[in-house]
C-alpha atoms as a PDB file:
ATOM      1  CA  UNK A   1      -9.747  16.745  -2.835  1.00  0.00           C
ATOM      2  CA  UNK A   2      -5.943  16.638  -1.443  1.00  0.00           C
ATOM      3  CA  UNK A   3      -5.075  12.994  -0.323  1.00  0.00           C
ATOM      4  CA  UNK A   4      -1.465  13.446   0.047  1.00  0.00           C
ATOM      5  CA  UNK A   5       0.081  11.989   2.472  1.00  0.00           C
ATOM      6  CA  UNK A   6       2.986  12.836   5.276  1.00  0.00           C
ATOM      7  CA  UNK A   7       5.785  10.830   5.967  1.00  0.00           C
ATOM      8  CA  UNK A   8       7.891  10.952   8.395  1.00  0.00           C
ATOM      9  CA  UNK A   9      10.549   8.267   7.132  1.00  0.00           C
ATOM     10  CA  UNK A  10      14.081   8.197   9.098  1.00  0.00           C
ATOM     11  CA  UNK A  11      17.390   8.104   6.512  1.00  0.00           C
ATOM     12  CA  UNK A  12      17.507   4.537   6.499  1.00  0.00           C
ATOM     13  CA  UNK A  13      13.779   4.360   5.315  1.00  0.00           C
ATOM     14  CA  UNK A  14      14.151   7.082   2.633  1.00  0.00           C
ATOM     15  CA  UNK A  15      17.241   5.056   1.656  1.00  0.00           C
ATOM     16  CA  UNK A  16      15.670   2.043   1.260  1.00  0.00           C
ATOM     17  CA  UNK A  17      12.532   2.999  -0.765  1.00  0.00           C
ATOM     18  CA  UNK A  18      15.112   4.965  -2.622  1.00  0.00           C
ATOM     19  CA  UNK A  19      17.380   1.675  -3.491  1.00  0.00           C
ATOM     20  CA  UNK A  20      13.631   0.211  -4.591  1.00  0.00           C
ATOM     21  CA  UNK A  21      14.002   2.493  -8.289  1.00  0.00           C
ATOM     22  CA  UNK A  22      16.432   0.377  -9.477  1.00  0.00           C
ATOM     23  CA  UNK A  23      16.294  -3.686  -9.346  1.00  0.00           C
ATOM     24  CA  UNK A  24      17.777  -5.454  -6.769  1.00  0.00           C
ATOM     25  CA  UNK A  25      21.013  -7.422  -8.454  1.00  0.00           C
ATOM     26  CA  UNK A  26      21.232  -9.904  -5.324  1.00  0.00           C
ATOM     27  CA  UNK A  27      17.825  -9.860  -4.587  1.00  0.00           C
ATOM     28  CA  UNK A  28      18.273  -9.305  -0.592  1.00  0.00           C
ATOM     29  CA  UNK A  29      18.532  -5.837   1.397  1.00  0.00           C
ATOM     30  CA  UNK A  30      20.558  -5.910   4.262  1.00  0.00           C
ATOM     31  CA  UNK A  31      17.833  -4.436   6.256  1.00  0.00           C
ATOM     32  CA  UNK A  32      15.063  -6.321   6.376  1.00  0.00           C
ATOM     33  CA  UNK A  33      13.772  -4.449   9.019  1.00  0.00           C
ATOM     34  CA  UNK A  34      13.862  -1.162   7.254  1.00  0.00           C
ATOM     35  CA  UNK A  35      11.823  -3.088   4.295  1.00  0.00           C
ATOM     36  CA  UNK A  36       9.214  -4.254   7.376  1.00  0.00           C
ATOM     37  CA  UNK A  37       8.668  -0.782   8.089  1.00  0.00           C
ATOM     38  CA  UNK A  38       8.106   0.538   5.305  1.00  0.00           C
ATOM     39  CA  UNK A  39       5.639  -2.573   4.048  1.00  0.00           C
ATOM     40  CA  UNK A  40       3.633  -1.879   7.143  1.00  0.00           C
ATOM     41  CA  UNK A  41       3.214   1.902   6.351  1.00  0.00           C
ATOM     42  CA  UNK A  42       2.192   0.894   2.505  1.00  0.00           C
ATOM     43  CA  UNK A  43       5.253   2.319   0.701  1.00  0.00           C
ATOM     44  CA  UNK A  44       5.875  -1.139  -0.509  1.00  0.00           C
ATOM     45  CA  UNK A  45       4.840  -4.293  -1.275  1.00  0.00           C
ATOM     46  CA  UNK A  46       6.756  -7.900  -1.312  1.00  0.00           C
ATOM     47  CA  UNK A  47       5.812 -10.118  -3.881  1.00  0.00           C
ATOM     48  CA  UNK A  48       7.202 -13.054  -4.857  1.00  0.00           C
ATOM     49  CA  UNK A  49       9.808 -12.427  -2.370  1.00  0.00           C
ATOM     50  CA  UNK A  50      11.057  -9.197  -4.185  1.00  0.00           C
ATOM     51  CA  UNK A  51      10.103  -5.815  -2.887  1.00  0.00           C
ATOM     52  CA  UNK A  52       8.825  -3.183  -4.966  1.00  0.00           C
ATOM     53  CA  UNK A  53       7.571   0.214  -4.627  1.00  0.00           C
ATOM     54  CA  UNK A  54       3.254   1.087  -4.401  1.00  0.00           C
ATOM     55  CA  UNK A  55       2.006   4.194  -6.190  1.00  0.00           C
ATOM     56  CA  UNK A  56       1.714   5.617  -2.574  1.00  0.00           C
ATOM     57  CA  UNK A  57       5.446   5.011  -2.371  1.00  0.00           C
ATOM     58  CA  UNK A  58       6.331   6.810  -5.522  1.00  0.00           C
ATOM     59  CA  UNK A  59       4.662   9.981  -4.185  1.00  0.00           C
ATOM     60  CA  UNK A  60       6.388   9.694  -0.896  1.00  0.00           C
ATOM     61  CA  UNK A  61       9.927   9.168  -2.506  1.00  0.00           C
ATOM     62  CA  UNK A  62       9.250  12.454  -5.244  1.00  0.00           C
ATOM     63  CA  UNK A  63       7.331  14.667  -2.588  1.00  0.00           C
ATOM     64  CA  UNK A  64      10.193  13.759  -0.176  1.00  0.00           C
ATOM     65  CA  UNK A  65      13.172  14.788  -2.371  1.00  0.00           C
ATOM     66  CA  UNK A  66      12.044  18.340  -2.569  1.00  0.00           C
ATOM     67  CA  UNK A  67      12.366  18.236   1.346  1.00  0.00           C
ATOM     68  CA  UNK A  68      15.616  16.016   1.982  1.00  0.00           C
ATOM     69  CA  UNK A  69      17.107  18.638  -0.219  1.00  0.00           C
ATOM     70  CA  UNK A  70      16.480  21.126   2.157  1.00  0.00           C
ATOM     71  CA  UNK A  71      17.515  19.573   5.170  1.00  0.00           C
ATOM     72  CA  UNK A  72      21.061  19.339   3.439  1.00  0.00           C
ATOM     73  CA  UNK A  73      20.927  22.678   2.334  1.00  0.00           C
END
């Protein structure tokens, strides 16, 4: 059974669930719209007010690498 998924994030969005690897040292994201979207399409959650990244997200951000690589290539 294949259940991956495709995303077609924009550079902000990859950039954003990127940032979410490492902890947040202020706690805020400049964005908050670019957070929005990407809560709504299940890459992330909020909790207690941080955001952090689902297991879906994970996938997207490693799958995704392989092809942002080639876009710069």
């Amino acid at each position: 059974m294949n259940n991956d998924v495709d995303f077609d994030l924009s550079p902000d969005q990859w950039e954003a669930l990127k940032a979410l690897r490492n902890p947040v040292s202020n706690g805020r994201f400049s964005k908050a719209y670019l957070i929005e979207s990407l809560v709504k399409l299940g890459l992330i959650v909020i909790s207690d007010g941080v955001p952090s990244m689902t297991p879906t997200g994970r996938k997207v951000l490693v799958r995704g690498s392989c092809r942002l690589l080639d876009l710069v290539a």
